[in-house]
PDB file of N, CA and C in Angstrom:
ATOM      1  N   UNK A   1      -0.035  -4.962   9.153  1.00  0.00           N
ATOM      2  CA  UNK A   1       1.285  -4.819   9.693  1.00  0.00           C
ATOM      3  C   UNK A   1       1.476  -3.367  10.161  1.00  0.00           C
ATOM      4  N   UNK A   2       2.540  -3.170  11.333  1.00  0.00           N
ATOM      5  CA  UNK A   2       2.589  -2.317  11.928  1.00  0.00           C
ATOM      6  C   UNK A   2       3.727  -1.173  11.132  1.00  0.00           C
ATOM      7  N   UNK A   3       3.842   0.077  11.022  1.00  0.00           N
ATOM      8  CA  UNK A   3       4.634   0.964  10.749  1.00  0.00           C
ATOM      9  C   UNK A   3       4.617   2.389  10.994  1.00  0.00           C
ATOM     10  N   UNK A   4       5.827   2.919  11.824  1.00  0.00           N
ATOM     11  CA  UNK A   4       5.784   3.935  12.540  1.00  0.00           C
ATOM     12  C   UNK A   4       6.925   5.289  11.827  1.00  0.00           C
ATOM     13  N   UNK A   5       6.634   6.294  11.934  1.00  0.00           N
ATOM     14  CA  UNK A   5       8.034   7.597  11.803  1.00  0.00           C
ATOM     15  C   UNK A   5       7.631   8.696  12.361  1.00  0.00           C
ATOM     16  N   UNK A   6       8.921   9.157  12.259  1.00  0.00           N
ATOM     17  CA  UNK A   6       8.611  10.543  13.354  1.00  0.00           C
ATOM     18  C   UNK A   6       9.500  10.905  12.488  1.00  0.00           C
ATOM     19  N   UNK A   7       9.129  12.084  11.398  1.00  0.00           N
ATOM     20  CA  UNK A   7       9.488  13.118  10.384  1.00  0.00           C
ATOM     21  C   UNK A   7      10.121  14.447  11.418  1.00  0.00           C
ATOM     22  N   UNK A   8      11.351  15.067  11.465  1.00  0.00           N
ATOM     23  CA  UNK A   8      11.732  16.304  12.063  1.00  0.00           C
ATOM     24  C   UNK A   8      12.788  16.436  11.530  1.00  0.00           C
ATOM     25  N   UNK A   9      12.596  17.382  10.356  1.00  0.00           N
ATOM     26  CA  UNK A   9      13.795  18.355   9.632  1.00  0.00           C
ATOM     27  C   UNK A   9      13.926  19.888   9.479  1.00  0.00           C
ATOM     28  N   UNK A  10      15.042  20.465   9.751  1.00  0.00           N
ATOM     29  CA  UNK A  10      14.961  21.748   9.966  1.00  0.00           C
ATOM     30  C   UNK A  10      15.816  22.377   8.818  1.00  0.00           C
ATOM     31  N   UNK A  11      15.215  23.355   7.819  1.00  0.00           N
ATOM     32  CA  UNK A  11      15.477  24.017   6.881  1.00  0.00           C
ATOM     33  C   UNK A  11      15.429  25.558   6.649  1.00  0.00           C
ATOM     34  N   UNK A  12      16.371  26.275   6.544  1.00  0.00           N
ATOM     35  CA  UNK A  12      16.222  27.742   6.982  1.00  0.00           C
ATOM     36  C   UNK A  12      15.645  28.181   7.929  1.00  0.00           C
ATOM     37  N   UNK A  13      16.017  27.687   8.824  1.00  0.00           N
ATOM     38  CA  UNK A  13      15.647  27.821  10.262  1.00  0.00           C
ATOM     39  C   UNK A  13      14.099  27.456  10.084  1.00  0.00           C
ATOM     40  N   UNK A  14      13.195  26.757   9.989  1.00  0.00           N
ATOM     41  CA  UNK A  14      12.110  26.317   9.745  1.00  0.00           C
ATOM     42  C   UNK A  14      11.901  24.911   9.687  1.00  0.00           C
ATOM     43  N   UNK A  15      11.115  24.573  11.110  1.00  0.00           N
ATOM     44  CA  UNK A  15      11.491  23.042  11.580  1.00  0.00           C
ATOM     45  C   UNK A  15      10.071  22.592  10.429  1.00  0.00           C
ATOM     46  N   UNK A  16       9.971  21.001  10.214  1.00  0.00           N
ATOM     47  CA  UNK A  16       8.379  20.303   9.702  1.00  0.00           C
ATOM     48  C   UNK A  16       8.753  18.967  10.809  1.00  0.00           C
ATOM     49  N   UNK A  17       7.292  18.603  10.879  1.00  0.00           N
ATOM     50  CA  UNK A  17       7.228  17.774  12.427  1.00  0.00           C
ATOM     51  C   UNK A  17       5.726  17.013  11.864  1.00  0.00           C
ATOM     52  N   UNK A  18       5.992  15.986  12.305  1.00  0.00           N
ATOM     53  CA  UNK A  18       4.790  15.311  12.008  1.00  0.00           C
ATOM     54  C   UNK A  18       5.559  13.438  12.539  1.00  0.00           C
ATOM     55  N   UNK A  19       4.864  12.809  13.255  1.00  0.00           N
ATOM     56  CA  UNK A  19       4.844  11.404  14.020  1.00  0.00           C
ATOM     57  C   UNK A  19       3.981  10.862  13.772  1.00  0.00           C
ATOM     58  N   UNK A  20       3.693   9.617  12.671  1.00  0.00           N
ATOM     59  CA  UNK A  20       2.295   8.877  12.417  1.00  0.00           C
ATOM     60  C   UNK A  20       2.983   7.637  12.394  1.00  0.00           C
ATOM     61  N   UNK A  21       1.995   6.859  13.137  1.00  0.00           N
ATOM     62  CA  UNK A  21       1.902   5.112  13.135  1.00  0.00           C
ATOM     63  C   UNK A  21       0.801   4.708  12.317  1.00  0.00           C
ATOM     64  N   UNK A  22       0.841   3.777  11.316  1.00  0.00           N
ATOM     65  CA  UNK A  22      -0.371   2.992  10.526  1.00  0.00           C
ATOM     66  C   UNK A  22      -0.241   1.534  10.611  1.00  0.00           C
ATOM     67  N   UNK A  23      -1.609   1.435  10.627  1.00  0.00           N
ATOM     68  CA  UNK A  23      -1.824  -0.316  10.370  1.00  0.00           C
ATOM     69  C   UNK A  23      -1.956  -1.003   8.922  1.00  0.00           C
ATOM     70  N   UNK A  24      -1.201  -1.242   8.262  1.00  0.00           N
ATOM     71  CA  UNK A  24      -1.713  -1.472   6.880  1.00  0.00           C
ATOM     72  C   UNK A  24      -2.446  -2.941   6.894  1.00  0.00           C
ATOM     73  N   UNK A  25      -3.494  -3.246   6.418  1.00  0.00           N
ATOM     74  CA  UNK A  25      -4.276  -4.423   5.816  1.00  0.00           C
ATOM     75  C   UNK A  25      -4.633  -4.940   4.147  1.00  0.00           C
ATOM     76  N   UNK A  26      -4.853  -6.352   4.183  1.00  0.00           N
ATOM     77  CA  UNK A  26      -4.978  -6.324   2.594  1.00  0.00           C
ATOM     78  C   UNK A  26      -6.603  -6.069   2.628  1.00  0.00           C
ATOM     79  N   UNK A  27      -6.701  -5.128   1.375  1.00  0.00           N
ATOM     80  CA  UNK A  27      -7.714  -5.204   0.802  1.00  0.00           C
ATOM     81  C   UNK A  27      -8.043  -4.682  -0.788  1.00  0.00           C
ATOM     82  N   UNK A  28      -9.008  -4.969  -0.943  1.00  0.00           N
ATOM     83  CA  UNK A  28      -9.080  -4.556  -2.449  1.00  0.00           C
ATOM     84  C   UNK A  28      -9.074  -3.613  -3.302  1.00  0.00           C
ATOM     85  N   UNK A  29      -8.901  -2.137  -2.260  1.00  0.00           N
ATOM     86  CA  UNK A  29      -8.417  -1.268  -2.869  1.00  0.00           C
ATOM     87  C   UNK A  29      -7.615  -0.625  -2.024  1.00  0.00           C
ATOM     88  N   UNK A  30      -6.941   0.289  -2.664  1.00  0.00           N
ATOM     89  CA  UNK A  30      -6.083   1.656  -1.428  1.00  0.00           C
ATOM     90  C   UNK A  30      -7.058   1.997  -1.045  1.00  0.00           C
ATOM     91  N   UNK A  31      -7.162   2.091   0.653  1.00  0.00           N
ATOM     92  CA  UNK A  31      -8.045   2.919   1.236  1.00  0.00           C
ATOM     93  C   UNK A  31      -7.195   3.477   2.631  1.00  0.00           C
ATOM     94  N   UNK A  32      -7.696   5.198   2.876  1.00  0.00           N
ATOM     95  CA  UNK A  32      -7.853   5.412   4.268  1.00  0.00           C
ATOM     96  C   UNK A  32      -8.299   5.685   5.102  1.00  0.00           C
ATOM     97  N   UNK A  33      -8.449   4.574   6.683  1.00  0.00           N
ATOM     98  CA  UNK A  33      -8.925   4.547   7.540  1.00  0.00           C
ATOM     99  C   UNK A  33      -8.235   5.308   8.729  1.00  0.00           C
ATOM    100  N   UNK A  34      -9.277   6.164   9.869  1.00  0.00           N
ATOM    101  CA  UNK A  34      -8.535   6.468  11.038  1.00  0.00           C
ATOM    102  C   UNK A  34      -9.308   6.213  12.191  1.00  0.00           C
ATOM    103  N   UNK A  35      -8.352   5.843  12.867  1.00  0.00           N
ATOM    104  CA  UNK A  35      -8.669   5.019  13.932  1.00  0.00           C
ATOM    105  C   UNK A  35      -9.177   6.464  14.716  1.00  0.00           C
ATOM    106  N   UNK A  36     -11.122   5.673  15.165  1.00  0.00           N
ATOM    107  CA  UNK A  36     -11.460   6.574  16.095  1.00  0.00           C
ATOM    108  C   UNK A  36     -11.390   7.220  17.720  1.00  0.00           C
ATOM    109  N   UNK A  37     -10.322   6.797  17.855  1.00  0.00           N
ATOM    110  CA  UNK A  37      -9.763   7.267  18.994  1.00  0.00           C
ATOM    111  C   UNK A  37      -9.145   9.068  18.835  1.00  0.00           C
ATOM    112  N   UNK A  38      -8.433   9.105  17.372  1.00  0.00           N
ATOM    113  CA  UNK A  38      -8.023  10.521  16.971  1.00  0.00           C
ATOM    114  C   UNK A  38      -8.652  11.583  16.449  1.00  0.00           C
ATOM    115  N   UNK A  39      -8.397  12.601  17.126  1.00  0.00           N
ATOM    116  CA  UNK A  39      -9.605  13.684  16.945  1.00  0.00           C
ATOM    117  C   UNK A  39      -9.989  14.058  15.150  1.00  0.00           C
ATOM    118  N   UNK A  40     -11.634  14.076  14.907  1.00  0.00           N
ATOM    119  CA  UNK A  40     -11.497  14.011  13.553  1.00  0.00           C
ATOM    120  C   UNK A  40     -10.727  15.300  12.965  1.00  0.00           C
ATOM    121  N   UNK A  41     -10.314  16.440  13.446  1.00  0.00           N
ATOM    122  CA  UNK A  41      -9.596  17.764  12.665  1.00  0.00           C
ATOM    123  C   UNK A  41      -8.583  16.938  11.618  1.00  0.00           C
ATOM    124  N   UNK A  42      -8.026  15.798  12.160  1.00  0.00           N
ATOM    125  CA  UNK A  42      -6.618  15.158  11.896  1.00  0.00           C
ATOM    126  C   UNK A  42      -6.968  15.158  10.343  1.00  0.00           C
ATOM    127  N   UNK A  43      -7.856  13.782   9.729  1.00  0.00           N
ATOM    128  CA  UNK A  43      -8.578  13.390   8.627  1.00  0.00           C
ATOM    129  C   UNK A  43      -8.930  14.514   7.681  1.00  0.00           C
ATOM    130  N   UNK A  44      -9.765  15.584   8.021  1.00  0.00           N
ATOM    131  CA  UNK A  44      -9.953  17.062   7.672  1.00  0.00           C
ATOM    132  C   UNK A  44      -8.861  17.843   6.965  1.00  0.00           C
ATOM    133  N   UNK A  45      -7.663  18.164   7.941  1.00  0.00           N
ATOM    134  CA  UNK A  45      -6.980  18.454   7.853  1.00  0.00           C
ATOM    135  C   UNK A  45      -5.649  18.182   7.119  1.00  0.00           C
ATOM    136  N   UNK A  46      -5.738  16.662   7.035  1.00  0.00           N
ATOM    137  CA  UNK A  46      -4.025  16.175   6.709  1.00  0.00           C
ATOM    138  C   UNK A  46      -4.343  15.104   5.668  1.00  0.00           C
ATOM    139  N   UNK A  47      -5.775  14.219   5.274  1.00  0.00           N
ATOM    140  CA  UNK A  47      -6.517  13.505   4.468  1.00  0.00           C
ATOM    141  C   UNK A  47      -5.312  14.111   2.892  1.00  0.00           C
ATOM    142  N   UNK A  48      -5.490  14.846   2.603  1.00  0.00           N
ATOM    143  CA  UNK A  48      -4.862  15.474   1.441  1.00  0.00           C
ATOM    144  C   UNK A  48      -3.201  14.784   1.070  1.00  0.00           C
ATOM    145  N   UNK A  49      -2.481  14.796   2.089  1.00  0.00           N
ATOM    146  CA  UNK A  49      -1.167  14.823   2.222  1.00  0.00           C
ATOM    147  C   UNK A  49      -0.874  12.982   2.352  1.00  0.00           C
ATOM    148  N   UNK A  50      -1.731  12.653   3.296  1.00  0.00           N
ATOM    149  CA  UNK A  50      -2.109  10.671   3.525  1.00  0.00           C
ATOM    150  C   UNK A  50      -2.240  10.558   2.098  1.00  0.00           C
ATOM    151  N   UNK A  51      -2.856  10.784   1.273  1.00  0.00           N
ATOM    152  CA  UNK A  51      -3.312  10.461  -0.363  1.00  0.00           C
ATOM    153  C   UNK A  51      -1.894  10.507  -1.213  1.00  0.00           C
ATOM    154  N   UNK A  52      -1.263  11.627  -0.622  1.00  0.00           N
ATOM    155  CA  UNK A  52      -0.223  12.124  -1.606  1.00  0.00           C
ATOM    156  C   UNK A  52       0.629  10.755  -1.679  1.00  0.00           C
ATOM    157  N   UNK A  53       0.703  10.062   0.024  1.00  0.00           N
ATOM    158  CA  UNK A  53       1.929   9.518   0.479  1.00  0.00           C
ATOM    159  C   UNK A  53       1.596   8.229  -0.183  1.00  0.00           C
ATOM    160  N   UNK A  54       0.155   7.401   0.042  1.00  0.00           N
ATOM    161  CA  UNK A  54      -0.301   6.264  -0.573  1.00  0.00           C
ATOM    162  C   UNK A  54       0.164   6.367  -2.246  1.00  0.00           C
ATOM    163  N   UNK A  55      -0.241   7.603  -2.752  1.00  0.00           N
ATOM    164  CA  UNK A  55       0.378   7.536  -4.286  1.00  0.00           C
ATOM    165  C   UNK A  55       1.886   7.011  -4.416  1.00  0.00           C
ATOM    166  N   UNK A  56       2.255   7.656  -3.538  1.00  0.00           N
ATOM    167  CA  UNK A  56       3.998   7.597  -3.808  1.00  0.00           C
ATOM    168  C   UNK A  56       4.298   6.014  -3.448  1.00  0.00           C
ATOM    169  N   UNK A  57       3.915   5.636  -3.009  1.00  0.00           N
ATOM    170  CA  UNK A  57       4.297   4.642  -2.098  1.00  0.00           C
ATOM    171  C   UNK A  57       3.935   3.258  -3.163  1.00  0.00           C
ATOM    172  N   UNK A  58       2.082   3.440  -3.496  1.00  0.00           N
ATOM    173  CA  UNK A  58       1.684   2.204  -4.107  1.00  0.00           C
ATOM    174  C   UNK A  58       1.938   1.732  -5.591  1.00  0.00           C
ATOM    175  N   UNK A  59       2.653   2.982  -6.320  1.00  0.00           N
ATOM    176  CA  UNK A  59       3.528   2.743  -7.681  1.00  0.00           C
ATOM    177  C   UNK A  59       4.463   1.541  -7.328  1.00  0.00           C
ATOM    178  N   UNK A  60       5.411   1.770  -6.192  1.00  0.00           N
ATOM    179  CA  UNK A  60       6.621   1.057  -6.039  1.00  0.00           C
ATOM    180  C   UNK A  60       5.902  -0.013  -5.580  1.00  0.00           C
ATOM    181  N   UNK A  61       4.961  -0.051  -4.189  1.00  0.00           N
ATOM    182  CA  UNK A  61       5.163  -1.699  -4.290  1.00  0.00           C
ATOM    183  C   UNK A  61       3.984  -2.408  -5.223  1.00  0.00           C
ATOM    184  N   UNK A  62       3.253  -1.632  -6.391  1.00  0.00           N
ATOM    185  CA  UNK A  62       2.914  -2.949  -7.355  1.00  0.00           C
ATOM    186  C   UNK A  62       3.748  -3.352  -8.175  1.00  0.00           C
ATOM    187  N   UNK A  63       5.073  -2.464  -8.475  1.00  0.00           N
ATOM    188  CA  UNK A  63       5.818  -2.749  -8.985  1.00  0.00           C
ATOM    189  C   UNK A  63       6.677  -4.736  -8.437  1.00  0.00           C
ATOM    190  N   UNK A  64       6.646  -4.338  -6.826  1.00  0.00           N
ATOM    191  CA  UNK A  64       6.997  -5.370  -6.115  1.00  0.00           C
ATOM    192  C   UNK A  64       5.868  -6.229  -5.889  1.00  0.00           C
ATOM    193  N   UNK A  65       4.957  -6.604  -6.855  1.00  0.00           N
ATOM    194  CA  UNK A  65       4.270  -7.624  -6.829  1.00  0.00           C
ATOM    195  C   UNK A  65       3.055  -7.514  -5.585  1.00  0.00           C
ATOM    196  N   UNK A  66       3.235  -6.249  -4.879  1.00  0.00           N
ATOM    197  CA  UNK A  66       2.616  -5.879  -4.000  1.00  0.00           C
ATOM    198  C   UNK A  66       0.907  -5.674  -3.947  1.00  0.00           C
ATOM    199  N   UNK A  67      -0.303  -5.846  -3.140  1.00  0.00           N
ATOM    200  CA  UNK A  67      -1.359  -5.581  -3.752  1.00  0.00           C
ATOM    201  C   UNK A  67      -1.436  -4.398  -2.847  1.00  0.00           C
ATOM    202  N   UNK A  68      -3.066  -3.898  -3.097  1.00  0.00           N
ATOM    203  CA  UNK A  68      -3.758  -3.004  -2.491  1.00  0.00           C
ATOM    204  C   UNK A  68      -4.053  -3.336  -0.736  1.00  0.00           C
ATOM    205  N   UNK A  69      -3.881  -2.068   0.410  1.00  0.00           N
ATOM    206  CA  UNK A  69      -4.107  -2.062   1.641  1.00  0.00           C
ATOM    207  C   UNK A  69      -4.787  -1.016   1.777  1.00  0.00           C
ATOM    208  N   UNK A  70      -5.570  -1.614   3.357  1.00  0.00           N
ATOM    209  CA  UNK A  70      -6.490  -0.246   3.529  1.00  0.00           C
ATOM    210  C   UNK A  70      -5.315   0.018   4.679  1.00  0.00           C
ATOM    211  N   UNK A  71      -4.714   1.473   4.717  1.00  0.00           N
ATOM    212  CA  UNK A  71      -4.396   1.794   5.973  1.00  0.00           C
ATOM    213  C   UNK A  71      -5.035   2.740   6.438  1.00  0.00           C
ATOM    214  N   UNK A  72      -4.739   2.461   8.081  1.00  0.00           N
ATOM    215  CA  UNK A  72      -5.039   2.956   9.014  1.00  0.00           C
ATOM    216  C   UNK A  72      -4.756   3.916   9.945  1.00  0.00           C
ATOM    217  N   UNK A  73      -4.701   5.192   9.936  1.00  0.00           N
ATOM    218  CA  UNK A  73      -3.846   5.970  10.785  1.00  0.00           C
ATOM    219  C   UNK A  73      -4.367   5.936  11.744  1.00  0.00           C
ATOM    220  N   UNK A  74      -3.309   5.252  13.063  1.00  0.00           N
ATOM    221  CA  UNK A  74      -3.153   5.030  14.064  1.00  0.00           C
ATOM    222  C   UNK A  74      -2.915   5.628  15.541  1.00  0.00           C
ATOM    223  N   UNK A  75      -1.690   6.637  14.785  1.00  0.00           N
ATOM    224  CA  UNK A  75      -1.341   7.345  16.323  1.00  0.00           C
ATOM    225  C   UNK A  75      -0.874   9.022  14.951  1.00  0.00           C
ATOM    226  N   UNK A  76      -1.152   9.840  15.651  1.00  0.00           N
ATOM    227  CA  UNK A  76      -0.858  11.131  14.967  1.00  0.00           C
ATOM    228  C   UNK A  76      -0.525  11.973  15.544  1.00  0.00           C
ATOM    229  N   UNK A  77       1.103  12.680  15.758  1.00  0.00           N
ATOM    230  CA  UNK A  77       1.280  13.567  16.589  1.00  0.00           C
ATOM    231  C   UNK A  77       1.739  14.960  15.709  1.00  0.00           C
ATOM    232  N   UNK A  78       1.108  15.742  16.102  1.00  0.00           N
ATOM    233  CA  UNK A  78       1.533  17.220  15.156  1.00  0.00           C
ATOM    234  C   UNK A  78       1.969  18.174  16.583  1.00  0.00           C
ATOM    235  N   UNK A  79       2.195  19.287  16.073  1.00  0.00           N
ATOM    236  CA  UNK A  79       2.879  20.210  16.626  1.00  0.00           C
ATOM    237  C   UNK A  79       2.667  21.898  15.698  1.00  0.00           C
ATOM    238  N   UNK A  80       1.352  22.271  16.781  1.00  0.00           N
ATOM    239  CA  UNK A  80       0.955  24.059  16.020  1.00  0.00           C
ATOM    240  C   UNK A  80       2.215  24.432  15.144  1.00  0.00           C
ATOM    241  N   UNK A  81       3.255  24.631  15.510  1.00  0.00           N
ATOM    242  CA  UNK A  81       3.696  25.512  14.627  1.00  0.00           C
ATOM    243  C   UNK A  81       4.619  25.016  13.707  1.00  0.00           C
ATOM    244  N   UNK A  82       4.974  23.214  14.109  1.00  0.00           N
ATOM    245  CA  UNK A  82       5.999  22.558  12.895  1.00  0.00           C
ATOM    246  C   UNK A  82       5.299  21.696  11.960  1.00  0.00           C
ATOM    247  N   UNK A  83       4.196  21.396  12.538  1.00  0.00           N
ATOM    248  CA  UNK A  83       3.494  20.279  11.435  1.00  0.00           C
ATOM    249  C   UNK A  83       2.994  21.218  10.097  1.00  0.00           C
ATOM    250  N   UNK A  84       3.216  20.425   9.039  1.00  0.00           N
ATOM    251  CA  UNK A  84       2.608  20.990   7.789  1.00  0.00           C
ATOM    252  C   UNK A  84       2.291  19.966   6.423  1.00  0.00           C
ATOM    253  N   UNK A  85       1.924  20.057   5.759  1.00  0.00           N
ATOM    254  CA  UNK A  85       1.773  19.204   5.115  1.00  0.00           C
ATOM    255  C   UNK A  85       2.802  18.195   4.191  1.00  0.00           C
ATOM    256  N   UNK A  86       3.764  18.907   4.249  1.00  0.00           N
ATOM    257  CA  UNK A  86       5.097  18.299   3.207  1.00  0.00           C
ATOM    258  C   UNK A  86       5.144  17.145   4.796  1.00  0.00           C
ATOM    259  N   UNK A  87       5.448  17.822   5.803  1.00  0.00           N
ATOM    260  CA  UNK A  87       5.946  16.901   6.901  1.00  0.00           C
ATOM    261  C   UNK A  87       4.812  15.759   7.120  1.00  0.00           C
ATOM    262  N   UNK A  88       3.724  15.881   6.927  1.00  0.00           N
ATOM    263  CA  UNK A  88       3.017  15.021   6.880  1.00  0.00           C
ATOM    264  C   UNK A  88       2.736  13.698   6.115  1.00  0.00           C
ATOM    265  N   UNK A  89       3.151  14.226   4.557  1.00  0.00           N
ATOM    266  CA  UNK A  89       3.273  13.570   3.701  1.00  0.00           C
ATOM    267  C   UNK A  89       4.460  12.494   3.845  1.00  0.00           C
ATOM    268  N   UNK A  90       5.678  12.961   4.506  1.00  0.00           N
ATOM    269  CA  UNK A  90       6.956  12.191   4.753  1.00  0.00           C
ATOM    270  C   UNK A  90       6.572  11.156   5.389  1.00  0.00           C
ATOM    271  N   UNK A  91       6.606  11.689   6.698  1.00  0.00           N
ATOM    272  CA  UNK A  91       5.886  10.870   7.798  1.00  0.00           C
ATOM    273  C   UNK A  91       4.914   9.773   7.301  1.00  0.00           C
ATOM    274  N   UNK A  92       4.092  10.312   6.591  1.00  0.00           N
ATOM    275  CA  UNK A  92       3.547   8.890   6.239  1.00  0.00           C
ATOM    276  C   UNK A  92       3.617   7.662   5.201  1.00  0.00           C
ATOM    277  N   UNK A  93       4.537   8.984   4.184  1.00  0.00           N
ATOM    278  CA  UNK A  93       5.016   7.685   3.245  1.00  0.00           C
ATOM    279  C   UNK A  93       5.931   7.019   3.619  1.00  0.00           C
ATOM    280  N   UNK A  94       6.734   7.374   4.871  1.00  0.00           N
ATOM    281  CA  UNK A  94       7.578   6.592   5.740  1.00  0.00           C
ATOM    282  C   UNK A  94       7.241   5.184   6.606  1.00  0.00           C
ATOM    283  N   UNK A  95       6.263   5.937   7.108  1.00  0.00           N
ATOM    284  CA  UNK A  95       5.052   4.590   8.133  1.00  0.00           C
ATOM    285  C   UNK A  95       4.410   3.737   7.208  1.00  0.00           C
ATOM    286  N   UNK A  96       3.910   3.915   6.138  1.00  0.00           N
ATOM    287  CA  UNK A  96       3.363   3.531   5.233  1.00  0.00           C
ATOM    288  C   UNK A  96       4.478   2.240   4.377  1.00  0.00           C
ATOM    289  N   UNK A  97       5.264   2.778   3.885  1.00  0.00           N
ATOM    290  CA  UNK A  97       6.232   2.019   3.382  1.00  0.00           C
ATOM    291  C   UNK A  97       7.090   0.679   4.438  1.00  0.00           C
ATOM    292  N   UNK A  98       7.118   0.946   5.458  1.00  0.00           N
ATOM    293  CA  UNK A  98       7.488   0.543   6.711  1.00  0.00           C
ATOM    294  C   UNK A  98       6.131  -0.659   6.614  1.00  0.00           C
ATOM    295  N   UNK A  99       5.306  -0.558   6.979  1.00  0.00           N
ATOM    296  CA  UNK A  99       4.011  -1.299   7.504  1.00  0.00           C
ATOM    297  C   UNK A  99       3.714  -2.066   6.416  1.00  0.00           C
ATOM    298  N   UNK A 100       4.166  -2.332   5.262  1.00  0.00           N
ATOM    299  CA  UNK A 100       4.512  -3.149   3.787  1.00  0.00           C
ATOM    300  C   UNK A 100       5.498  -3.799   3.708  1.00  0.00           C
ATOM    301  N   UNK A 101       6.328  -4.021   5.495  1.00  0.00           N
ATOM    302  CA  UNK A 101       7.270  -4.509   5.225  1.00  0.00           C
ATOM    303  C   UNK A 101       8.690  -4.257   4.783  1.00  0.00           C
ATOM    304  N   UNK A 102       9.210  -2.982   4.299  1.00  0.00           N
ATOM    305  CA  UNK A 102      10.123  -2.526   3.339  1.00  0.00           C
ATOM    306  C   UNK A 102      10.983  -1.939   4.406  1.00  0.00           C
ATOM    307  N   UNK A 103      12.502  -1.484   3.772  1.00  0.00           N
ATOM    308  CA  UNK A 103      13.712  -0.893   4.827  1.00  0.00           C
ATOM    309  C   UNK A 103      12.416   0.632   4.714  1.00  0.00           C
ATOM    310  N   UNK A 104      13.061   0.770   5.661  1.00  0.00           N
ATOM    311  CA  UNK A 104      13.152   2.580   6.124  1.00  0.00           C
ATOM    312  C   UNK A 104      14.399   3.314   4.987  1.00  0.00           C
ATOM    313  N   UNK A 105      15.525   2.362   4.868  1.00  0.00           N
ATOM    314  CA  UNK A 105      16.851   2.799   4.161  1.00  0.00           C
ATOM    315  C   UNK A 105      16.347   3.349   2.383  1.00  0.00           C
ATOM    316  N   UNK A 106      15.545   2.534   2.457  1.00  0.00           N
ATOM    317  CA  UNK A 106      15.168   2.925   0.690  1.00  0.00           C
ATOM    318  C   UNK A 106      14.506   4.006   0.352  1.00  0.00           C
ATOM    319  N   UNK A 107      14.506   4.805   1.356  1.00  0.00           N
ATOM    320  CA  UNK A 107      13.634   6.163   1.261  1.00  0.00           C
ATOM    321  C   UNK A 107      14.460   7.275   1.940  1.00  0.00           C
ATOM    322  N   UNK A 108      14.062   8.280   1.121  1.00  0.00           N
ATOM    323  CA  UNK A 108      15.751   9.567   1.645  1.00  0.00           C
ATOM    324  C   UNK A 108      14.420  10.773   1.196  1.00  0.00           C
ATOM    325  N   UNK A 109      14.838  11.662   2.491  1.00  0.00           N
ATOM    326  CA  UNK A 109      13.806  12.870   1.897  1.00  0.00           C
ATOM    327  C   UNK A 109      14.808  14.012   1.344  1.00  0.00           C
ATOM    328  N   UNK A 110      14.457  14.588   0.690  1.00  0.00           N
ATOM    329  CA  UNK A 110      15.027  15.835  -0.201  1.00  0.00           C
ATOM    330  C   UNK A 110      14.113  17.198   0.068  1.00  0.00           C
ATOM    331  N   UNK A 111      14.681  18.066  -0.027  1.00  0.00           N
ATOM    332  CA  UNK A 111      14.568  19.820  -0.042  1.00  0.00           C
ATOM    333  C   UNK A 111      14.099  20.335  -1.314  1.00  0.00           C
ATOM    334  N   UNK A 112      13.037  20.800  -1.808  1.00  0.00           N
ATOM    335  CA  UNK A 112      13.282  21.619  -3.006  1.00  0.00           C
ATOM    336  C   UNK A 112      12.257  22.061  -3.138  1.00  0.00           C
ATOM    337  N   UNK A 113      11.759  23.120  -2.384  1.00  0.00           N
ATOM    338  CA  UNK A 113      10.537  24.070  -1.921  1.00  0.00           C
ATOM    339  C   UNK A 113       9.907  23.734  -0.890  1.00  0.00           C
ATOM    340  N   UNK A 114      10.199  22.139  -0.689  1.00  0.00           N
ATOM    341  CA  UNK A 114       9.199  21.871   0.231  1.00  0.00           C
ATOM    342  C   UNK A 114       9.836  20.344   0.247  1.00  0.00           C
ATOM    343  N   UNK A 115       9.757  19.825   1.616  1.00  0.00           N
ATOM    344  CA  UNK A 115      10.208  18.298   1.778  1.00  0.00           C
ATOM    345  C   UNK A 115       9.432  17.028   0.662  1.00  0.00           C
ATOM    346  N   UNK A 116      10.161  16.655   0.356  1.00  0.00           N
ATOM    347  CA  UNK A 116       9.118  15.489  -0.190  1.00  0.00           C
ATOM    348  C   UNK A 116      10.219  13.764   0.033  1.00  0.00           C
ATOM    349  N   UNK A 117       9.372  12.928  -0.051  1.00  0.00           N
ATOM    350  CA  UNK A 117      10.264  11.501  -0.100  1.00  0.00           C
ATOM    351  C   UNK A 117      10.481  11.471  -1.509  1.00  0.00           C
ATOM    352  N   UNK A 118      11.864  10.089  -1.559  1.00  0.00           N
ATOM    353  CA  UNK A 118      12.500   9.367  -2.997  1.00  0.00           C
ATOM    354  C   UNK A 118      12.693   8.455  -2.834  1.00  0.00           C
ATOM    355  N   UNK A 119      12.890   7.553  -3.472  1.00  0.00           N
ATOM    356  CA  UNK A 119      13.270   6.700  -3.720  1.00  0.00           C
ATOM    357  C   UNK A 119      15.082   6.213  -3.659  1.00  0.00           C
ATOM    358  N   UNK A 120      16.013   5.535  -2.724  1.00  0.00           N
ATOM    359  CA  UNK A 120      17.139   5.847  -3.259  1.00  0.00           C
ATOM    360  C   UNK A 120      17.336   4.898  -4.340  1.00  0.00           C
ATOM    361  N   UNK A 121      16.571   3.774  -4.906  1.00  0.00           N
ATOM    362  CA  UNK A 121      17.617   2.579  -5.769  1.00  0.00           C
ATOM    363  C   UNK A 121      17.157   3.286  -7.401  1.00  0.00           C
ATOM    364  N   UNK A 122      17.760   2.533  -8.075  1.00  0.00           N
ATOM    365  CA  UNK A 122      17.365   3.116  -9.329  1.00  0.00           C
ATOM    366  C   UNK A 122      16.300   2.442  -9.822  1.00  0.00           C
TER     367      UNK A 122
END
């Protein structure tokens, strides 16, 4: 299934920017794949932050009876001087959560050194 975001928040005058689309699939474990069309720096570079977002993400939906997907990063747009890794991480636990099917609404990002996603329900 398909799921897309485009992360852009500006905090003390300091924008984070990051646009990722993923394909999520079932399979038997969390895995991530990138589609070779995108230059490998991406994987290199942002691999770290994709991990962070799958963590966050695959607590809640085994909670929802949910299994394991391999996703796929799809489309990746950064920006030299706004992309960073918190923004990256959003962005994809956004697309990610999205491509499982789920609101966009149940996820709220917060400030507190550095962007990160939440959860809003209890």
């Amino acid at each position: 299934m398909f799921g897309d975001y485009k992360f852009v928040r500006t905090k003390n005058g300091k924008t984070s920017f990051a646009k990722i689309a993923v394909i999520s699939t079932p399979n038997s474990a969390w895995q991530i794949s990138w589609s070779p069309e995108l230059p490998n720096y991406f994987s290199s570079e942002y691999d770290s932050a994709i991990r962070q977002a799958i963590e966050f993400i695959s607590d809640e939906h085994k909670k929802r009876n949910g299994t394991p997907r391999n996703i796929e990063m799809n489309l990746f747009e950064d920006s030299v001087v706004d992309t960073n890794l918190d923004a990256v991480m959003c962005a994809a636990a956004m697309a990610i959560w999205k491509s499982l099917g789920y609101l966009e609404s149940e996820i709220e990002f917060i400030f507190d050194e550095r962007w990160q996603p939440t959860f809003k329900f209890p």
